[in-house]
N, C-alpha and C. Protein backbone atom coordinates (compact mmCIF):
# COMPACT_ATOMS: atom_id res chain seq x y z
N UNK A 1 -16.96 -52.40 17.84
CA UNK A 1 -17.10 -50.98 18.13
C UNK A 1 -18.46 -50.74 18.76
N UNK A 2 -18.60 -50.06 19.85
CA UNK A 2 -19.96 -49.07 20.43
C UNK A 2 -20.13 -48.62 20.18
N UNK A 3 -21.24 -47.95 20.39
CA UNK A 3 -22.15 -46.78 19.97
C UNK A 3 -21.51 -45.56 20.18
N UNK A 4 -20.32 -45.72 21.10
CA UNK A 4 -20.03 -44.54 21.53
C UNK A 4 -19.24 -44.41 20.55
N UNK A 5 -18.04 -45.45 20.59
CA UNK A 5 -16.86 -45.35 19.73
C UNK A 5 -17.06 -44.52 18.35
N UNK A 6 -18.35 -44.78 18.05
CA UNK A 6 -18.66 -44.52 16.43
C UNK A 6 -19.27 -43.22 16.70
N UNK A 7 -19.98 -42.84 17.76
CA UNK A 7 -20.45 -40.97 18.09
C UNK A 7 -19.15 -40.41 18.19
N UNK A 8 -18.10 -40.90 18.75
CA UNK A 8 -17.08 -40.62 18.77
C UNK A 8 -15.91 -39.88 17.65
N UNK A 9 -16.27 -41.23 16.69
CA UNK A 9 -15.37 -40.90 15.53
C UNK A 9 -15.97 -40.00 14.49
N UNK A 10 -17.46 -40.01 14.92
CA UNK A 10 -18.36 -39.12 13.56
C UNK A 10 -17.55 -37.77 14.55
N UNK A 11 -17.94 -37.60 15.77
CA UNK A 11 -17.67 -36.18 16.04
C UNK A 11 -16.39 -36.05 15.84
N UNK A 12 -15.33 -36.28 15.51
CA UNK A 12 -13.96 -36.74 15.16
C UNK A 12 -13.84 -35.57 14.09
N UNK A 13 -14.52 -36.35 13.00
CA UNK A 13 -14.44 -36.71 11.80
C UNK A 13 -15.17 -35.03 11.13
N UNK A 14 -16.46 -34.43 11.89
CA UNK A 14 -17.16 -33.43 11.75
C UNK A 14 -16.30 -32.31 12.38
N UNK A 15 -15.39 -32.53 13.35
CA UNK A 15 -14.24 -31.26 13.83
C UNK A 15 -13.06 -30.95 12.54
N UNK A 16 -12.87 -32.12 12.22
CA UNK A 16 -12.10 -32.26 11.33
C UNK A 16 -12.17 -31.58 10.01
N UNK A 17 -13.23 -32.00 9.10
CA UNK A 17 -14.53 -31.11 8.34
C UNK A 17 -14.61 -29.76 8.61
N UNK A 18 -14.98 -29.18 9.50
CA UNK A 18 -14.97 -28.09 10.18
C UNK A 18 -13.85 -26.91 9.92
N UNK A 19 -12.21 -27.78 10.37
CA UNK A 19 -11.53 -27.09 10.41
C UNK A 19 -10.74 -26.87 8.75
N UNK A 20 -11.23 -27.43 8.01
CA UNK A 20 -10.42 -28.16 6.28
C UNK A 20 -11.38 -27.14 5.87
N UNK A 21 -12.57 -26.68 5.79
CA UNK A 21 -14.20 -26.14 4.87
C UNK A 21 -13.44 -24.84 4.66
N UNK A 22 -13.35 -24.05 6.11
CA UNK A 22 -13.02 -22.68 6.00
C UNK A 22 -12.00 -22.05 5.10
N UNK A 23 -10.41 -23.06 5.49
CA UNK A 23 -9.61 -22.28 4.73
C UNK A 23 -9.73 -23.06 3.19
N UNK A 24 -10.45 -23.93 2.60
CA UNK A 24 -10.44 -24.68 1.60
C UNK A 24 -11.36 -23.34 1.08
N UNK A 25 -12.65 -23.18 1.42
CA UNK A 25 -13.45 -22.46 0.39
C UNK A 25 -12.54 -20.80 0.45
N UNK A 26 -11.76 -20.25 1.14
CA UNK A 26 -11.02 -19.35 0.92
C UNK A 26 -10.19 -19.57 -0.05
N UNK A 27 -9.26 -20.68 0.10
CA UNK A 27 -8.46 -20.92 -0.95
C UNK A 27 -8.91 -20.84 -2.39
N UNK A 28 -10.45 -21.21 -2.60
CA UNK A 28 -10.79 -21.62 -3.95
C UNK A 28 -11.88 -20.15 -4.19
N UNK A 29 -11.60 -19.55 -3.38
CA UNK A 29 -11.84 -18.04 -3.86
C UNK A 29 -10.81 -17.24 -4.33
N UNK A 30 -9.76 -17.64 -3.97
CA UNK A 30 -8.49 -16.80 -4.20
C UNK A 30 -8.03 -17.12 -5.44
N UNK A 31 -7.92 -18.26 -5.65
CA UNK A 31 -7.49 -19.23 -6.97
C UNK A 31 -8.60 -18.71 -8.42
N UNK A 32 -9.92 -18.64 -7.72
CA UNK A 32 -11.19 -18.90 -8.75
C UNK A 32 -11.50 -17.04 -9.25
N UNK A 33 -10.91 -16.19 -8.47
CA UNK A 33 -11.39 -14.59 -8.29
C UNK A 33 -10.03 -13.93 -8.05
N UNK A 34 -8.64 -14.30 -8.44
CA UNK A 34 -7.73 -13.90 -7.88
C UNK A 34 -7.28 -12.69 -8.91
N UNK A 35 -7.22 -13.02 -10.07
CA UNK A 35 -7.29 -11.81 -10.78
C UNK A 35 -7.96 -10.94 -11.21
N UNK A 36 -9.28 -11.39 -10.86
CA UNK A 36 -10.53 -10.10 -10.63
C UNK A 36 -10.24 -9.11 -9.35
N UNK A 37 -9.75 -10.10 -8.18
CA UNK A 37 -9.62 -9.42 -6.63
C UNK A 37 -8.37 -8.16 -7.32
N UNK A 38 -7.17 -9.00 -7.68
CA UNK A 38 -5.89 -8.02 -8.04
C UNK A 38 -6.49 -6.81 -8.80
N UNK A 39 -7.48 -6.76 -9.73
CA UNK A 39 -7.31 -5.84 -10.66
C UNK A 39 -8.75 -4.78 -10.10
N UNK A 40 -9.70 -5.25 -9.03
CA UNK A 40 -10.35 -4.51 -7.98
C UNK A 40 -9.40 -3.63 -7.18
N UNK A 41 -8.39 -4.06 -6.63
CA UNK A 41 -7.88 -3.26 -5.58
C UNK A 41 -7.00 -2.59 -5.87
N UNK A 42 -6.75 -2.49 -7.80
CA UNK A 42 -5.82 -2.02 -8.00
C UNK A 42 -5.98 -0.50 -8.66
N UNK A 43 -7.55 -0.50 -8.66
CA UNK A 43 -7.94 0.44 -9.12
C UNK A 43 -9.09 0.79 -8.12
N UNK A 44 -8.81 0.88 -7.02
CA UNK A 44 -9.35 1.52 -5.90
C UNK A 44 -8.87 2.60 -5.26
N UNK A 45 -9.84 3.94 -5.31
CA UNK A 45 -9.41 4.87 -4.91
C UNK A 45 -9.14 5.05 -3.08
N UNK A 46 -10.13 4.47 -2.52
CA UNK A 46 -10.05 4.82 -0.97
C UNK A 46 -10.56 3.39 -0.82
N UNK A 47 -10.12 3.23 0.32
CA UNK A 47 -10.36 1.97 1.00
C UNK A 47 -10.94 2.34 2.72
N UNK A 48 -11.83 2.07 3.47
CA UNK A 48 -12.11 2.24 4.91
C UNK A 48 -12.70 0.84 5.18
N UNK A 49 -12.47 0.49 6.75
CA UNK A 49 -12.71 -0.33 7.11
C UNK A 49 -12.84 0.26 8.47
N UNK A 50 -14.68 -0.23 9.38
CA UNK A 50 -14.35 -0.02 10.20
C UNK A 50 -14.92 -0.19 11.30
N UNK A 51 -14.68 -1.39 12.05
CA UNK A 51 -15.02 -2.13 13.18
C UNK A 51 -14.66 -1.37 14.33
N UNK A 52 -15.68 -2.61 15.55
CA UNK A 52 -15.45 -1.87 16.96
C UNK A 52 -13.68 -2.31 17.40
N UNK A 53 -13.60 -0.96 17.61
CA UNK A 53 -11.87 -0.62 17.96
C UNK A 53 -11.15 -1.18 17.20
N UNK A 54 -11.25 -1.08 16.40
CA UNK A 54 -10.56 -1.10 14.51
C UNK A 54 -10.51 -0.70 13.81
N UNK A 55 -10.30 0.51 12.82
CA UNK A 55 -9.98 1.54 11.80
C UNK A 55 -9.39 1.14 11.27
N UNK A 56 -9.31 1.35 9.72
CA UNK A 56 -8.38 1.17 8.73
C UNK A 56 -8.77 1.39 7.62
N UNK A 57 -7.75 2.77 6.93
CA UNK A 57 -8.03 3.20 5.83
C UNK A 57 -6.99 3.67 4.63
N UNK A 58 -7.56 3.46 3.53
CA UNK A 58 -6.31 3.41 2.43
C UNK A 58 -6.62 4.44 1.37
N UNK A 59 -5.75 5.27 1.22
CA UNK A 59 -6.16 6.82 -0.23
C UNK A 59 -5.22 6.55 -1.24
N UNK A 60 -4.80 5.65 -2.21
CA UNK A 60 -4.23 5.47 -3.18
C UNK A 60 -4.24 6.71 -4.05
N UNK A 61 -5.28 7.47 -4.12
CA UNK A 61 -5.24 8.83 -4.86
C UNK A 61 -3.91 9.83 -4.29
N UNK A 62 -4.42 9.95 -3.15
CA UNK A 62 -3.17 11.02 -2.46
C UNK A 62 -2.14 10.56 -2.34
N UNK A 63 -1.85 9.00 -2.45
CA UNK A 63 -0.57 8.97 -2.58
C UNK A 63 0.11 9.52 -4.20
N UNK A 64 -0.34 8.98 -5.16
CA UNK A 64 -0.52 9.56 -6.40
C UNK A 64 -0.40 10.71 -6.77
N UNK A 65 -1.00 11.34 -5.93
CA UNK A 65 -1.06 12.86 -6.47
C UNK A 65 0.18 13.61 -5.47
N UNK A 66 0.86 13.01 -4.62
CA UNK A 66 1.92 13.28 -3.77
C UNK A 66 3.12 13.12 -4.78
N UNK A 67 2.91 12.03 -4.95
CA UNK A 67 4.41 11.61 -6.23
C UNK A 67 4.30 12.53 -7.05
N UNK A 68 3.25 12.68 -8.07
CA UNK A 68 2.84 13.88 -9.29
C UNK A 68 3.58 15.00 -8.94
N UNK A 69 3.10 15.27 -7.18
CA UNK A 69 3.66 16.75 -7.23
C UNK A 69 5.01 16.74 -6.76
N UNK A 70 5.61 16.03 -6.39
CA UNK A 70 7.13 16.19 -5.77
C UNK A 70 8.03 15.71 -7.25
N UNK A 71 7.69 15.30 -8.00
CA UNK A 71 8.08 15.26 -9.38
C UNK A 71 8.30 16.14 -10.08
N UNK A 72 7.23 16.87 -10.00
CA UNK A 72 6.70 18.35 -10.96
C UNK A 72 7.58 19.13 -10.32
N UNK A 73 7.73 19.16 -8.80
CA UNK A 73 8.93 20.18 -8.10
C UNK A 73 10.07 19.48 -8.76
N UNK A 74 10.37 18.69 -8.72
CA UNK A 74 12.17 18.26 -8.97
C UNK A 74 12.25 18.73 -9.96
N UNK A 75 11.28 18.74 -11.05
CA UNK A 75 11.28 18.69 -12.57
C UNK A 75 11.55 20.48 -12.61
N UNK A 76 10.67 21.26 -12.09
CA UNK A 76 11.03 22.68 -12.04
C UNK A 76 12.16 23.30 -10.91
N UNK A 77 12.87 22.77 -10.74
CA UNK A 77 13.33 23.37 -9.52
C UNK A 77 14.47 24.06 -10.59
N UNK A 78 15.65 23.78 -11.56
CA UNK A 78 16.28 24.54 -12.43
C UNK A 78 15.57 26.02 -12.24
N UNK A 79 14.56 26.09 -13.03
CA UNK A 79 13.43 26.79 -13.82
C UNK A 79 13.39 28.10 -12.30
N UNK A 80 12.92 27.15 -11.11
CA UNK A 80 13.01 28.43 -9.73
C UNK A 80 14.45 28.66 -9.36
N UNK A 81 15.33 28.12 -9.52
CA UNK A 81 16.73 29.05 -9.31
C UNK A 81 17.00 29.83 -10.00
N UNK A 82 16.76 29.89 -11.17
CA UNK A 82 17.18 30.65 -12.52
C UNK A 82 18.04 30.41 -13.40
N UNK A 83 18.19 28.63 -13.56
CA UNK A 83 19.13 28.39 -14.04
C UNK A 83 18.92 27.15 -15.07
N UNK A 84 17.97 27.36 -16.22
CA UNK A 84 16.62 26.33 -16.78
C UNK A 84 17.48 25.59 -17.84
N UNK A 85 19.06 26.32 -18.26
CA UNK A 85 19.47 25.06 -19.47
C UNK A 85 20.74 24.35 -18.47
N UNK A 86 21.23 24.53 -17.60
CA UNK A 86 22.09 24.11 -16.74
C UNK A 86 21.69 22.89 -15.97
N UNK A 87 22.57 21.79 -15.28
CA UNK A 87 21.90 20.85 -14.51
C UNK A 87 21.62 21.57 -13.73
N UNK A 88 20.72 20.56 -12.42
CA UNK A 88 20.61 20.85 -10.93
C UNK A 88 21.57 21.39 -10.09
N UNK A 89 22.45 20.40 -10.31
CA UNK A 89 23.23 20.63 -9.21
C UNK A 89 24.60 22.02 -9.41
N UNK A 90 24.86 21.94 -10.99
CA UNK A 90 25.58 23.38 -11.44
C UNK A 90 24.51 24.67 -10.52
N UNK A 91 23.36 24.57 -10.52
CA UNK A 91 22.10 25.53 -10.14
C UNK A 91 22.25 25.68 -8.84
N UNK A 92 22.39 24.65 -8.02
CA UNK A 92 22.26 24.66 -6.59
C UNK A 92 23.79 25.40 -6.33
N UNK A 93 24.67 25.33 -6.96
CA UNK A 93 26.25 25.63 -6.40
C UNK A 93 26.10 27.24 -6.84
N UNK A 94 25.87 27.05 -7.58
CA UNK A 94 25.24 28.96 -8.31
C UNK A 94 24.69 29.58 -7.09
N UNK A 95 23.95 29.52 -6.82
CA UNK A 95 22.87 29.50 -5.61
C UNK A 95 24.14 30.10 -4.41
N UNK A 96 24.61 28.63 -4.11
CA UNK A 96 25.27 28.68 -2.72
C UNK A 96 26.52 29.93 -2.56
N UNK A 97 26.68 29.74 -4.01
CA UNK A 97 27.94 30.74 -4.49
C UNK A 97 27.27 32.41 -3.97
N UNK A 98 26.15 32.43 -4.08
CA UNK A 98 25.82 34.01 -4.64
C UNK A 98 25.03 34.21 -2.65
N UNK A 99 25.30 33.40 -1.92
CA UNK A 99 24.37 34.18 -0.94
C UNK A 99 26.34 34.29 0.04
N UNK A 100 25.92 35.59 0.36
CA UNK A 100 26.59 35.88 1.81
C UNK A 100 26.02 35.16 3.17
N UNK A 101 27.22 34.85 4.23
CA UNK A 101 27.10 34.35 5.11
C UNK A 101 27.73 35.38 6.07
N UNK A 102 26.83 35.83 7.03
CA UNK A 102 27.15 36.82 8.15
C UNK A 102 28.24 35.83 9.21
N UNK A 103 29.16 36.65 9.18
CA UNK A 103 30.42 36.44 9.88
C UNK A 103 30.16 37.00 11.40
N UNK A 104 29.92 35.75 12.39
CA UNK A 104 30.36 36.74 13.86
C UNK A 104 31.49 36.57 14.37
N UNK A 105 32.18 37.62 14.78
CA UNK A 105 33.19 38.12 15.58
C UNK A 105 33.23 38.19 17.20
């Protein structure tokens, strides 16, 4: 072997290295911090990120408080028809029953 052969195979060998380091020390962050990472992001209220010509942002609250309230409506909606020991849908036919529909001729 030459001198070269062997500059050769070190630089080989150092690309090689190179490309194994990156996703290896990721991997052994994920493995070593993975249920610290899960239980960080799981209790994160807002998330932003934000690079050149890149945005990105996350409100876990408002989604939360979206569900809360479209819940709280389903949950009262009896209660706004006027019809609070009856199901829903007995309520909604009540409803449909009692409005007039203008007839055109």
């Amino acid at each position: 072997m030459s001198v070269d052969d062997i500059v050769k195979l070190f630089n080989a060998i150092t690309k090689l290295l190179n490309v194994l380091i990156c996703p290896g020390v990721l991997l052994f962050i994920l493995i070593r911090f993975g249920r610290d990472l899960r239980e960080f992001f799981s209790s994160l209220g807002e998330l932003s990120l934000k690079e050149a010509g890149f945005e990105a942002s996350l409100n876990r609250k408002q989604a939360e408080v979206a569900a809360a309230l479209s819940a709280a409506a389903v949950t009262a909606l009896p209660q706004i028809l006027g019809c609070p020991d009856s199901s829903m849908i007995h309520c909604i036919i009540q409803q449909y029953q009692s409005v007039s529909f203008p007839v055109n001729r």
